[in-house]
C-alpha atoms as a PDB file:
ATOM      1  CA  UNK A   1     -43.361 -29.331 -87.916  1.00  0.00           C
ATOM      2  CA  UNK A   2     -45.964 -30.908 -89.578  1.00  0.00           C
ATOM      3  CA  UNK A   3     -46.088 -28.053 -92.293  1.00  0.00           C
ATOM      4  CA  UNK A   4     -41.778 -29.149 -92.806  1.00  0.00           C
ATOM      5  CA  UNK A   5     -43.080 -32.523 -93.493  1.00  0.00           C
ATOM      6  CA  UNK A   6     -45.623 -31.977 -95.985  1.00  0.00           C
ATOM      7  CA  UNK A   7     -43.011 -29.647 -97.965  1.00  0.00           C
ATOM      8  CA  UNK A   8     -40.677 -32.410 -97.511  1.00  0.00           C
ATOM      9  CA  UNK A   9     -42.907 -35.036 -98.785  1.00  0.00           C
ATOM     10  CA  UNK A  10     -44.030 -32.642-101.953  1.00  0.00           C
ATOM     11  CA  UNK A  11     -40.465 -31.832-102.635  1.00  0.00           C
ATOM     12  CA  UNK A  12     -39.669 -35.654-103.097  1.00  0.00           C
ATOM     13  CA  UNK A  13     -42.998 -36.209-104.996  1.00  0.00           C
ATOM     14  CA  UNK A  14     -41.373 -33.675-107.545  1.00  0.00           C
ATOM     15  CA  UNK A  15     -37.878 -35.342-107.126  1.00  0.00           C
ATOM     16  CA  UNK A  16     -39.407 -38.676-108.493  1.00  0.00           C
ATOM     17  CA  UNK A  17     -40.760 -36.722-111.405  1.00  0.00           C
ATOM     18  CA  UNK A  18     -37.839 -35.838-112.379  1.00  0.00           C
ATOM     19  CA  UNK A  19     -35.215 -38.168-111.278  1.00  0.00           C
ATOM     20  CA  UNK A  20     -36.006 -40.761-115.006  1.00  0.00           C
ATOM     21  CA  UNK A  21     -34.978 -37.797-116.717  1.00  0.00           C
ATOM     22  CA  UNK A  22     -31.589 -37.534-114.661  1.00  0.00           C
ATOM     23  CA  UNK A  23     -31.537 -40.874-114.710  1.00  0.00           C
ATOM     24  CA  UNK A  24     -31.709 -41.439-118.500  1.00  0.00           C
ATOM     25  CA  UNK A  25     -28.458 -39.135-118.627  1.00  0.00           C
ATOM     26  CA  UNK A  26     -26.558 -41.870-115.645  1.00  0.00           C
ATOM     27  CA  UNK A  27     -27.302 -39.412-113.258  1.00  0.00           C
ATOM     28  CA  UNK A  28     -29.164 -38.815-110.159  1.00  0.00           C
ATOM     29  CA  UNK A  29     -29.954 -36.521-107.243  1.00  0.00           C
ATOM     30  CA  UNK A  30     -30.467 -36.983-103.712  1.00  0.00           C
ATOM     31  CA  UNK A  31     -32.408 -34.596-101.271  1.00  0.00           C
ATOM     32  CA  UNK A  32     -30.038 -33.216 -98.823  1.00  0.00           C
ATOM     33  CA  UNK A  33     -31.724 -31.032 -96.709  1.00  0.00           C
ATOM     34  CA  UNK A  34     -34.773 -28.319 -96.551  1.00  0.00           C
ATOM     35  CA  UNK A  35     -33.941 -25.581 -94.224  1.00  0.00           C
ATOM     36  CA  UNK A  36     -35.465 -23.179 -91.667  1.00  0.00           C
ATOM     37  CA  UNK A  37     -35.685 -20.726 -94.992  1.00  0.00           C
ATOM     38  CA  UNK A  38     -37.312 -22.931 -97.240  1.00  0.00           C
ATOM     39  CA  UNK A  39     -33.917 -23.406 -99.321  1.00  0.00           C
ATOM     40  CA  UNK A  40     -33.984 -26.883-100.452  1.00  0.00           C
ATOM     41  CA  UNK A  41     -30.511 -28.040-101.131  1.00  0.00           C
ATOM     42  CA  UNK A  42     -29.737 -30.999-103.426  1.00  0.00           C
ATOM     43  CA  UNK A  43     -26.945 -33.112-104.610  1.00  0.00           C
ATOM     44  CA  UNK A  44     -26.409 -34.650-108.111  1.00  0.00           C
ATOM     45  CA  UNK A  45     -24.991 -37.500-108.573  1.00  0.00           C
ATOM     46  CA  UNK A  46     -23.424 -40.101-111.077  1.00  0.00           C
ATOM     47  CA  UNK A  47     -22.999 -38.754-114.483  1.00  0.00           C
ATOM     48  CA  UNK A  48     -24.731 -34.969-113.080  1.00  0.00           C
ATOM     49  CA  UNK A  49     -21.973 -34.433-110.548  1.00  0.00           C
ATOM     50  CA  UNK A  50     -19.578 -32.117-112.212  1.00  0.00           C
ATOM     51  CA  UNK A  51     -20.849 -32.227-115.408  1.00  0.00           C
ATOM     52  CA  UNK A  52     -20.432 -29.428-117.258  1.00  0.00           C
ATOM     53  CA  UNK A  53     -24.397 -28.692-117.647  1.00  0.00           C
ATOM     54  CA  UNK A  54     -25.434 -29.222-113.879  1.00  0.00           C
ATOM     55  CA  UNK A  55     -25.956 -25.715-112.999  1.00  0.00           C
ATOM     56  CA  UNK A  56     -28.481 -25.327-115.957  1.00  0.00           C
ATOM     57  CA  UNK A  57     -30.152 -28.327-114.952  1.00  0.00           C
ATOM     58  CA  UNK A  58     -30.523 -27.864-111.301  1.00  0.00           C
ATOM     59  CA  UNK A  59     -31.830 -23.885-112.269  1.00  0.00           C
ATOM     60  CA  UNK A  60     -33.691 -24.744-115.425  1.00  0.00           C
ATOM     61  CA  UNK A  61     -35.186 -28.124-114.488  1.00  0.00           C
ATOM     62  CA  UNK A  62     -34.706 -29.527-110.940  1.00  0.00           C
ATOM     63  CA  UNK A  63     -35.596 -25.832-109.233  1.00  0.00           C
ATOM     64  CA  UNK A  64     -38.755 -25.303-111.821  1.00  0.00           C
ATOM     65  CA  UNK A  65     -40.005 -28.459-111.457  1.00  0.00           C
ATOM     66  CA  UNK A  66     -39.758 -28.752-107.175  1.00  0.00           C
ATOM     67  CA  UNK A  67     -40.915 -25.048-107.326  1.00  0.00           C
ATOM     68  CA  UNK A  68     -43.473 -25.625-108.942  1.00  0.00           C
ATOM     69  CA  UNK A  69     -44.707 -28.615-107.013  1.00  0.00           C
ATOM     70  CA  UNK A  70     -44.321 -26.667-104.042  1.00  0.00           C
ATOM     71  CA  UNK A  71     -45.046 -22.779-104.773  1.00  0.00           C
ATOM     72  CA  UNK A  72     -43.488 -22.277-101.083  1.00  0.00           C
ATOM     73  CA  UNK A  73     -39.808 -23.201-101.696  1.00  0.00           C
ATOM     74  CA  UNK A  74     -38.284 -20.188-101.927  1.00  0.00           C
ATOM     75  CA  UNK A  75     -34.835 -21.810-104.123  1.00  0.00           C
ATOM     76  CA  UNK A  76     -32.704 -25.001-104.400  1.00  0.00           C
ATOM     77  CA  UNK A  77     -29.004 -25.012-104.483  1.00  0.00           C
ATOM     78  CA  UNK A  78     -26.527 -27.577-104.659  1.00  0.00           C
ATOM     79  CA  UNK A  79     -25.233 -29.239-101.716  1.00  0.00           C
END
């Protein structure tokens, strides 16, 4: 359990990396949940949700950036 909580803590450390850039664009994204299989699943929100580009930012920046922050994530989704 303690192993969940350090992931968790690194995935947020890479979160608040990222989240000016989101934030720049009136956007955001919460952590939902990391599961059993390492899948970390995400929500964007504000001017992210639905927009038109979200899939290329959650695969291109929000995914690169947690994975590489924490090698053992296996892939983030959206919530």
């Amino acid at each position: 359990m303690t192993e969940l909580k350090s992931i968790k803590e690194r995935v947020l450390k890479a979160l608040d990396r990222i989240r000016p850039y989101l934030q720049s664009d009136g956007g955001d994204i919460d952590l939902v949940e990391i599961n059993d299989d390492l899948e970390v699943k995400v929500r964007l929100t504000g001017a992210c949700h639905g927009c038109p580009y979200s899939m290329q930012t959650l695969k291109a920046g929000v995914e690169q950036a947690i994975m590489k922050e924490v090698p053992e994530i296996k892939r983030v989704v959206s919530a």
